[in-house]
N, C-alpha and C. Protein backbone atom coordinates (compact mmCIF):
# COMPACT_ATOMS: atom_id res chain seq x y z
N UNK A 1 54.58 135.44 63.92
CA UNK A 1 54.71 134.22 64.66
C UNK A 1 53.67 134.24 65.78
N UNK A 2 52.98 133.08 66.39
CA UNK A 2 51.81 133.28 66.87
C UNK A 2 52.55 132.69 68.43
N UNK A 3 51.84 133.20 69.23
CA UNK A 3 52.41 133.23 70.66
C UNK A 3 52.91 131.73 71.02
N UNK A 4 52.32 130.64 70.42
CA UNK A 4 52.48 129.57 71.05
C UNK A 4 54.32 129.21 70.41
N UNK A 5 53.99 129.43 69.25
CA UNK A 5 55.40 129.55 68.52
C UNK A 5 56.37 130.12 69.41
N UNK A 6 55.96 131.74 70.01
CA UNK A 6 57.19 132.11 70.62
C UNK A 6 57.57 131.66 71.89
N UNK A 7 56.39 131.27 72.49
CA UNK A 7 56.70 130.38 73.80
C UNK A 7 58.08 128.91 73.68
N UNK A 8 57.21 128.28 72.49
CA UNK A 8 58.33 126.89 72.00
C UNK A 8 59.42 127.81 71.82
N UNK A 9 59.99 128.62 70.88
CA UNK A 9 61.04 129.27 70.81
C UNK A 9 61.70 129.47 71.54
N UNK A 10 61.03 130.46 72.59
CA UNK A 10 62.03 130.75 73.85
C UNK A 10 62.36 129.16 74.78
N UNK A 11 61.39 128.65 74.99
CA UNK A 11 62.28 127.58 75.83
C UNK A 11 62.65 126.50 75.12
N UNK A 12 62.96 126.20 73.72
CA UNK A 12 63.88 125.67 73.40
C UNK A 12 65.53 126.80 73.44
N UNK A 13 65.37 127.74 73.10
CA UNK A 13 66.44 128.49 73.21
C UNK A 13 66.90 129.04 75.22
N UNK A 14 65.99 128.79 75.81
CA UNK A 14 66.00 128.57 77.30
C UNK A 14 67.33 127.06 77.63
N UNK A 15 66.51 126.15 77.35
CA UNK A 15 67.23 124.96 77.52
C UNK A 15 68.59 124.75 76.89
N UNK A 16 68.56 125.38 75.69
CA UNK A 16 70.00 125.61 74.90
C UNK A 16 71.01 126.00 75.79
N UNK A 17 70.42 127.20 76.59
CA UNK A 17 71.39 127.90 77.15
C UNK A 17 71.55 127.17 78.42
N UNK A 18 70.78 126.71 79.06
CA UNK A 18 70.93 125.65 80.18
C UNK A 18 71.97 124.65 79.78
N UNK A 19 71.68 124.00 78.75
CA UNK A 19 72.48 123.14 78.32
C UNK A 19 73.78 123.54 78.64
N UNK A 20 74.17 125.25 77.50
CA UNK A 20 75.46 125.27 77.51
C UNK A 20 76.15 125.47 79.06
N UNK A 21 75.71 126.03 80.03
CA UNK A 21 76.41 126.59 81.09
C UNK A 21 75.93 125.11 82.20
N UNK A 22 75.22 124.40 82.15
CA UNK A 22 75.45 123.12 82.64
C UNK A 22 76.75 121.84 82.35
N UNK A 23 76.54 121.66 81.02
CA UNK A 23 77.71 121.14 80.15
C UNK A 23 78.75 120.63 81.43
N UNK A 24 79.17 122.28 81.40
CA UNK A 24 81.22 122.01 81.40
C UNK A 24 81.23 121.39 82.81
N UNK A 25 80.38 121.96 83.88
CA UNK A 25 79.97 121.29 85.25
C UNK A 25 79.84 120.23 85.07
N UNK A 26 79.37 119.87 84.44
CA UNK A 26 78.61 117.93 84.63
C UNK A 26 80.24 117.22 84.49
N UNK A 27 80.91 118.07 83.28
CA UNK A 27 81.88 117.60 82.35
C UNK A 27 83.40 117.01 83.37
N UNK A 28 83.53 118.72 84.02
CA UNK A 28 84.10 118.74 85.11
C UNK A 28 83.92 118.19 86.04
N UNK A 29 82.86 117.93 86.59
CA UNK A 29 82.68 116.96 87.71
C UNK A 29 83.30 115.20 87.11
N UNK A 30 82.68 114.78 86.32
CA UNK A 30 83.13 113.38 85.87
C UNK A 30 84.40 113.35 85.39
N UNK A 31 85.29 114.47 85.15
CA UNK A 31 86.55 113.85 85.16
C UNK A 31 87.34 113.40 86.04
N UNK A 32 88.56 112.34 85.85
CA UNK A 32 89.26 111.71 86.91
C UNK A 32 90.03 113.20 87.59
N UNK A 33 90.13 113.47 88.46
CA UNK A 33 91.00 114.21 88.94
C UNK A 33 92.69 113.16 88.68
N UNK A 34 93.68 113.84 88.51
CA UNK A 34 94.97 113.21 88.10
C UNK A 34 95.78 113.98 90.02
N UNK A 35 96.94 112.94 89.77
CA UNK A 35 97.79 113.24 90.99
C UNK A 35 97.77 113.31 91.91
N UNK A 36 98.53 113.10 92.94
CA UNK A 36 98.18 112.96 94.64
C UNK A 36 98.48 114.06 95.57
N UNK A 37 97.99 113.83 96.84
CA UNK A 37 98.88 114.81 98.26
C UNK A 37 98.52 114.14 98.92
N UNK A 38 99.44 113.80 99.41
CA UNK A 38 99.35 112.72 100.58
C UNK A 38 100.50 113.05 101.50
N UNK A 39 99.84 113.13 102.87
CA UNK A 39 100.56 113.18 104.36
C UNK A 39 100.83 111.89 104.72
N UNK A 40 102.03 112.03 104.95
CA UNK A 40 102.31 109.83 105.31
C UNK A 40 103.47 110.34 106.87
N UNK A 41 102.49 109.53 107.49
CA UNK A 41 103.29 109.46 108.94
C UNK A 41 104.08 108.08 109.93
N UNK A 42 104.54 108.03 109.94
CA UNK A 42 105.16 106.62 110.82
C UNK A 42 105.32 107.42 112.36
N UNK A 43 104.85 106.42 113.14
CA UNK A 43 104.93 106.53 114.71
C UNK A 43 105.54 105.23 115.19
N UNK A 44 106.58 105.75 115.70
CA UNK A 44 107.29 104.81 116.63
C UNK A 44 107.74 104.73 117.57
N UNK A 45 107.98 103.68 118.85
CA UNK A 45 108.66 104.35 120.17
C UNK A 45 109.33 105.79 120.03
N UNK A 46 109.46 106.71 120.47
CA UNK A 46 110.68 107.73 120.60
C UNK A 46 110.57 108.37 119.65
N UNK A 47 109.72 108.40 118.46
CA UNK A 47 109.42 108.79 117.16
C UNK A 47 108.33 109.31 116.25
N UNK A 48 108.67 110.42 115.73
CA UNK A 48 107.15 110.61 114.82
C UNK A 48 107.84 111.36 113.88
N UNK A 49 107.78 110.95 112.36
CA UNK A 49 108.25 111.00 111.00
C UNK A 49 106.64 111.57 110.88
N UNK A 50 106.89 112.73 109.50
CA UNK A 50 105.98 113.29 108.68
C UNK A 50 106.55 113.68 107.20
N UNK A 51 106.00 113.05 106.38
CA UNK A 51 106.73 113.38 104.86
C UNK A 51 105.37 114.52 104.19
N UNK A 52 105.21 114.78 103.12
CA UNK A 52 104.37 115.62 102.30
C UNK A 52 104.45 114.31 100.77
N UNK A 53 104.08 113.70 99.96
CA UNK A 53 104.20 113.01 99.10
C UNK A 53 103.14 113.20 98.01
N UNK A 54 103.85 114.27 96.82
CA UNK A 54 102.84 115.00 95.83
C UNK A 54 103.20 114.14 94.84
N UNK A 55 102.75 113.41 93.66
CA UNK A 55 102.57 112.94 92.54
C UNK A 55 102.12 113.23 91.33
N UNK A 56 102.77 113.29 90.14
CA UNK A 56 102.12 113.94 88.89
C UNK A 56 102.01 115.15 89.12
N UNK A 57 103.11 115.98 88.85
CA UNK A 57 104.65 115.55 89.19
C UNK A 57 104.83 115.02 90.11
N UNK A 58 106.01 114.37 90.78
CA UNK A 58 106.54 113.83 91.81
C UNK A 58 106.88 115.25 92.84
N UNK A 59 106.55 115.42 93.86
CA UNK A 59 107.19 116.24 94.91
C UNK A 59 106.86 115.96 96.24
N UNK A 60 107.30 117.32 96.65
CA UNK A 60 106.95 117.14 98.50
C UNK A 60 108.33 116.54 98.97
N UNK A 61 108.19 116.70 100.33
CA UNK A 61 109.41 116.32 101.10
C UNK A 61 110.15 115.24 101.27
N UNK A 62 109.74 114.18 100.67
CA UNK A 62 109.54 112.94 100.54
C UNK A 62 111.11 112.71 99.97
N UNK A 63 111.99 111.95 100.61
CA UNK A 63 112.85 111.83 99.88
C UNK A 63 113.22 111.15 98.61
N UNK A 64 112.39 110.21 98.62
CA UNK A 64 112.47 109.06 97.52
C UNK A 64 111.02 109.45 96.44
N UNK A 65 110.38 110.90 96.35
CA UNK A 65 109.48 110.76 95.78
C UNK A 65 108.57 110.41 94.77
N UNK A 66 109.34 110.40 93.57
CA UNK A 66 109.80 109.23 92.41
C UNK A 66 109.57 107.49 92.20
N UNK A 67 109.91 107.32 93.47
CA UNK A 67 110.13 106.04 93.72
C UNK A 67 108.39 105.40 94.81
N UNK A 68 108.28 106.61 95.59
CA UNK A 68 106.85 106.55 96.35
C UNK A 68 106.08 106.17 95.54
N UNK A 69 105.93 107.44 94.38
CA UNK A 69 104.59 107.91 93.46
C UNK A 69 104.36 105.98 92.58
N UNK A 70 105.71 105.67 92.47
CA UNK A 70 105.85 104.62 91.32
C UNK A 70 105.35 103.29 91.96
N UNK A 71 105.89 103.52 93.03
CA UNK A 71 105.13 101.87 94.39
C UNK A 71 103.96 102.31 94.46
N UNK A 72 103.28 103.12 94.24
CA UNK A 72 101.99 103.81 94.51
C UNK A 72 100.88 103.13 93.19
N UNK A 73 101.63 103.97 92.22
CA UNK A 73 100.48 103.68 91.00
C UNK A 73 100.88 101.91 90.53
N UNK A 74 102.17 101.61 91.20
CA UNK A 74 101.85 99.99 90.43
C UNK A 74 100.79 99.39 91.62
N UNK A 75 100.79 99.83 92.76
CA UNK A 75 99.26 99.49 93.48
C UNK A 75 98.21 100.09 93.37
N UNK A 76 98.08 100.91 92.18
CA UNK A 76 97.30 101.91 92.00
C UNK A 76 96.27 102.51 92.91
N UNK A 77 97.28 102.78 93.59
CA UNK A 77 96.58 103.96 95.51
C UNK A 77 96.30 103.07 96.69
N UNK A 78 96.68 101.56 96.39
CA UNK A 78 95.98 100.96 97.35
C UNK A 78 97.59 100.50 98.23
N UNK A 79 97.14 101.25 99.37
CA UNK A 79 98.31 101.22 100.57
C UNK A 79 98.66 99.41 100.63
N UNK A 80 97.92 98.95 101.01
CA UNK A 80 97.79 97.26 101.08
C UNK A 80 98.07 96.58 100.10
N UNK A 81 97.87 96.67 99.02
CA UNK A 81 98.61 96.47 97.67
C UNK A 81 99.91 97.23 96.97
N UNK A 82 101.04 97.28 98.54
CA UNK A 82 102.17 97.78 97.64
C UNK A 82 102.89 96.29 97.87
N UNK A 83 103.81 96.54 97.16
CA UNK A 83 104.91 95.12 96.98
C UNK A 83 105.62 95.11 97.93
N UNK A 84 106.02 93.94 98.82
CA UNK A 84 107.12 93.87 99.89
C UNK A 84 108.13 93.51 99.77
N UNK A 85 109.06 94.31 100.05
CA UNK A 85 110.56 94.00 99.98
C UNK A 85 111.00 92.35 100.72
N UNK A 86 112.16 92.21 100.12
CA UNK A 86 112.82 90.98 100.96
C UNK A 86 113.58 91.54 101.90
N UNK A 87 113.38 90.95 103.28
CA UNK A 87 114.03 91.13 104.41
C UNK A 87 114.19 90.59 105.45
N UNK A 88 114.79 90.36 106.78
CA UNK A 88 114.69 89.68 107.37
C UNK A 88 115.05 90.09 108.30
N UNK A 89 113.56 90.84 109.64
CA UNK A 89 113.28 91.89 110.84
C UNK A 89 113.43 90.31 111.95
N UNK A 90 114.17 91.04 112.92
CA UNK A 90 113.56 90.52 114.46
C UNK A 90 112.38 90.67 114.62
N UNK A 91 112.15 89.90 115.85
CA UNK A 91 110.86 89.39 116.37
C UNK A 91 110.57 90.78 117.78
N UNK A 92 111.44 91.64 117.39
CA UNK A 92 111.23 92.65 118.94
C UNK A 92 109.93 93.21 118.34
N UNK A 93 109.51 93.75 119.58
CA UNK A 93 107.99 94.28 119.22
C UNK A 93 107.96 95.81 119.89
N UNK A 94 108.07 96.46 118.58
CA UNK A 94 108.50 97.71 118.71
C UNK A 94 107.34 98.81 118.06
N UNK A 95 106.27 98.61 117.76
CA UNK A 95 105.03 99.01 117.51
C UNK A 95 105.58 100.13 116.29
N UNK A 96 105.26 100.22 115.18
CA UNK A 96 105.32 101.09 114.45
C UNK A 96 104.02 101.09 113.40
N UNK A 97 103.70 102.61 113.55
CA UNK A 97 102.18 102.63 112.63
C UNK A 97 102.65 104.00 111.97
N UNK A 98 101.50 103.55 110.74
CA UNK A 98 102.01 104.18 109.28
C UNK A 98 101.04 104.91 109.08
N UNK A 99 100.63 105.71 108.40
CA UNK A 99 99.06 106.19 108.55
C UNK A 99 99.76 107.32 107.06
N UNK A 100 98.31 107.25 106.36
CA UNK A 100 98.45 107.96 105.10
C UNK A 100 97.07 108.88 104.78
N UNK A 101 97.10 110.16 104.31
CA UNK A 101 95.42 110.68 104.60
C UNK A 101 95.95 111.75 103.13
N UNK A 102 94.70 111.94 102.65
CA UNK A 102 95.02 112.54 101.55
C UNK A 102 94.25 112.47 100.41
N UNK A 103 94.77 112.24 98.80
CA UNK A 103 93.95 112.06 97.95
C UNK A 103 94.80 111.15 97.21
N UNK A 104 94.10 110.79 96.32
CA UNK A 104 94.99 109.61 95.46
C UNK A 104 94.02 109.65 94.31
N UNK A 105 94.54 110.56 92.97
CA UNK A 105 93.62 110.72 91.28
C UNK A 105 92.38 111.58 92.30
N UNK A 106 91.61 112.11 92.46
CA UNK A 106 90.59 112.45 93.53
C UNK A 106 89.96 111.54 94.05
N UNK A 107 90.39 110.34 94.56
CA UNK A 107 89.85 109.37 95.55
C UNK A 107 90.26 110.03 96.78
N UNK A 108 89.44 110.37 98.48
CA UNK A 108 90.18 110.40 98.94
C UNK A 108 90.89 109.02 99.96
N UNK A 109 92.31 109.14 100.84
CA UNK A 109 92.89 108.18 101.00
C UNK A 109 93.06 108.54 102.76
N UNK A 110 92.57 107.05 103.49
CA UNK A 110 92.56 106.99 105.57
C UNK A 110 93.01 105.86 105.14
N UNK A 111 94.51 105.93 105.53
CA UNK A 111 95.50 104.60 105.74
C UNK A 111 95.84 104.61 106.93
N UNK A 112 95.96 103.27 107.84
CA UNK A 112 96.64 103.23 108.73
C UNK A 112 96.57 101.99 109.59
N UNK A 113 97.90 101.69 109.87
CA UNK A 113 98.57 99.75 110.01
C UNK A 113 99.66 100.18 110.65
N UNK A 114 99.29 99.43 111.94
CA UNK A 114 100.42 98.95 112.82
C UNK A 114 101.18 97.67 112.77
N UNK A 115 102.43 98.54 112.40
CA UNK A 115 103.52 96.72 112.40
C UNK A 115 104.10 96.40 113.52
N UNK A 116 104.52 95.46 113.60
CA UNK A 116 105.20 94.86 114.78
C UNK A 116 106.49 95.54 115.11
N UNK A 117 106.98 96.08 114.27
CA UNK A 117 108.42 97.15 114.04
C UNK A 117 108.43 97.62 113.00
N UNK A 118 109.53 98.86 113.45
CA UNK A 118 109.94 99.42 112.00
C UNK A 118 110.53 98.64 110.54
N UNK A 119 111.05 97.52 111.21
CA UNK A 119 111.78 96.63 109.94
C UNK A 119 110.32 95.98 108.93
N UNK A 120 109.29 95.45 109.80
CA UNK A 120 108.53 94.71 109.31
C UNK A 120 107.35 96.13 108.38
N UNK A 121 107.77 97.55 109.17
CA UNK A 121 106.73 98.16 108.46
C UNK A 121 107.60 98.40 107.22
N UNK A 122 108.33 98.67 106.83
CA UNK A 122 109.43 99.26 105.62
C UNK A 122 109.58 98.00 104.49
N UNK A 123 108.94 96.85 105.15
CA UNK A 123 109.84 95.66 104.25
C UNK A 123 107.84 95.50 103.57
N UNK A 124 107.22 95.43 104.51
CA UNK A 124 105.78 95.82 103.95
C UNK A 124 105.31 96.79 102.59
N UNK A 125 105.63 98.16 103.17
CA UNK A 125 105.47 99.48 102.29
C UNK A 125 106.32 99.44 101.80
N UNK A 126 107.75 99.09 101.27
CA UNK A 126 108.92 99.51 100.53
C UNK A 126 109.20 100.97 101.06
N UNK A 127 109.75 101.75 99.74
CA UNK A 127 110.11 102.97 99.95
C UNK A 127 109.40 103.81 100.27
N UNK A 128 107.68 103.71 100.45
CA UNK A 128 106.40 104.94 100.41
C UNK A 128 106.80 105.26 102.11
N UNK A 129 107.37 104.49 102.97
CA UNK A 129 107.05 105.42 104.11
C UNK A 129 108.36 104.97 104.66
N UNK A 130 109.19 105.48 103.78
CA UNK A 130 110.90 105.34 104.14
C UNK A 130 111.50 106.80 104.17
N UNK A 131 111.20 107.38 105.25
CA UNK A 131 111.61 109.13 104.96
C UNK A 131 112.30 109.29 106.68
C-alpha cells in the first residue's frame, strides 16, 4: 500500500473513531431531559411556606404532588398558564408572592407573582402552591 493510501486509511479510520466517541455526546446533549425539581415558595404577611416539588415520578414534600406535577404538565411548565380555580377572595390586600426556581423537562424555571392575597394567589395557581 503506498503511503498516500495509508495516510487516507488512517484518517478515515481517525474520523470513524471520532465519530464513534462524539456520537453519544451530541446524542445526549439533544435529548429532552424528562421530569422536574422545583422549589416553590409563597411569602406572606407572618409567613414563609417552602415545598420541594419532584415530577416523573411525583415527589418531594409537596403535599398534593400528583396533583402539582398534573396542573403543571397540562400547562406544560408554564407557571402563568395554570388553570384557575373558582372562588371568591376579599378585596384585603394582604401581599402574597409565589416564586418557583428550578427545572421543568431540562428547561430551567424563575417564577415569581405577587397576588393581592393568599385567596387570589391559590385560586390563580390551584393546587401547585397549596402546601
Amino acid at each position: 500500500m503506498s503511503a498516500r493510501a495509508l495516510t487516507t486509511a488512517a484518517t478515515v479510520a481517525g474520523l470513524a473513531l471520532a465519530g464513534t466517541l462524539i456520537a453519544p455526546a451530541a446524542a445526549e446533549a439533544a435529548a429532552p431531559a424528562s421530569g422536574a425539581r422545583l422549589v416553590l415558595t409563597v411569602r406572606a404577611p407572618h409567613t414563609t411556606l417552602h415545598a420541594v416539588l419532584m415530577c416523573e415520578p411525583a415527589g418531594g414534600n409537596h403535599p398534593d404532588a400528583a396533583g402539582a406535577c398534573a396542573a403543571l404538565a397540562d400547562a406544560k411548565g408554564d407557571f402563568k398558564a395554570l388553570k384557575a380555580e373558582d372562588a371568591m377572595c376579599t378585596m384585603e390586600y394582604a401581599p402574597a408572592t409565589a416564586t418557583a426556581t428550578g427545572r421543568w423537562h431540562g428547561r430551567a424555571v424563575h417564577y415569581r407573582h405577587t397576588f393581592g392575597n393568599a385567596c387570589q394567589l391559590h385560586t390563580a395557581t390551584g393546587v401547585v402552591f397549596k402546601f
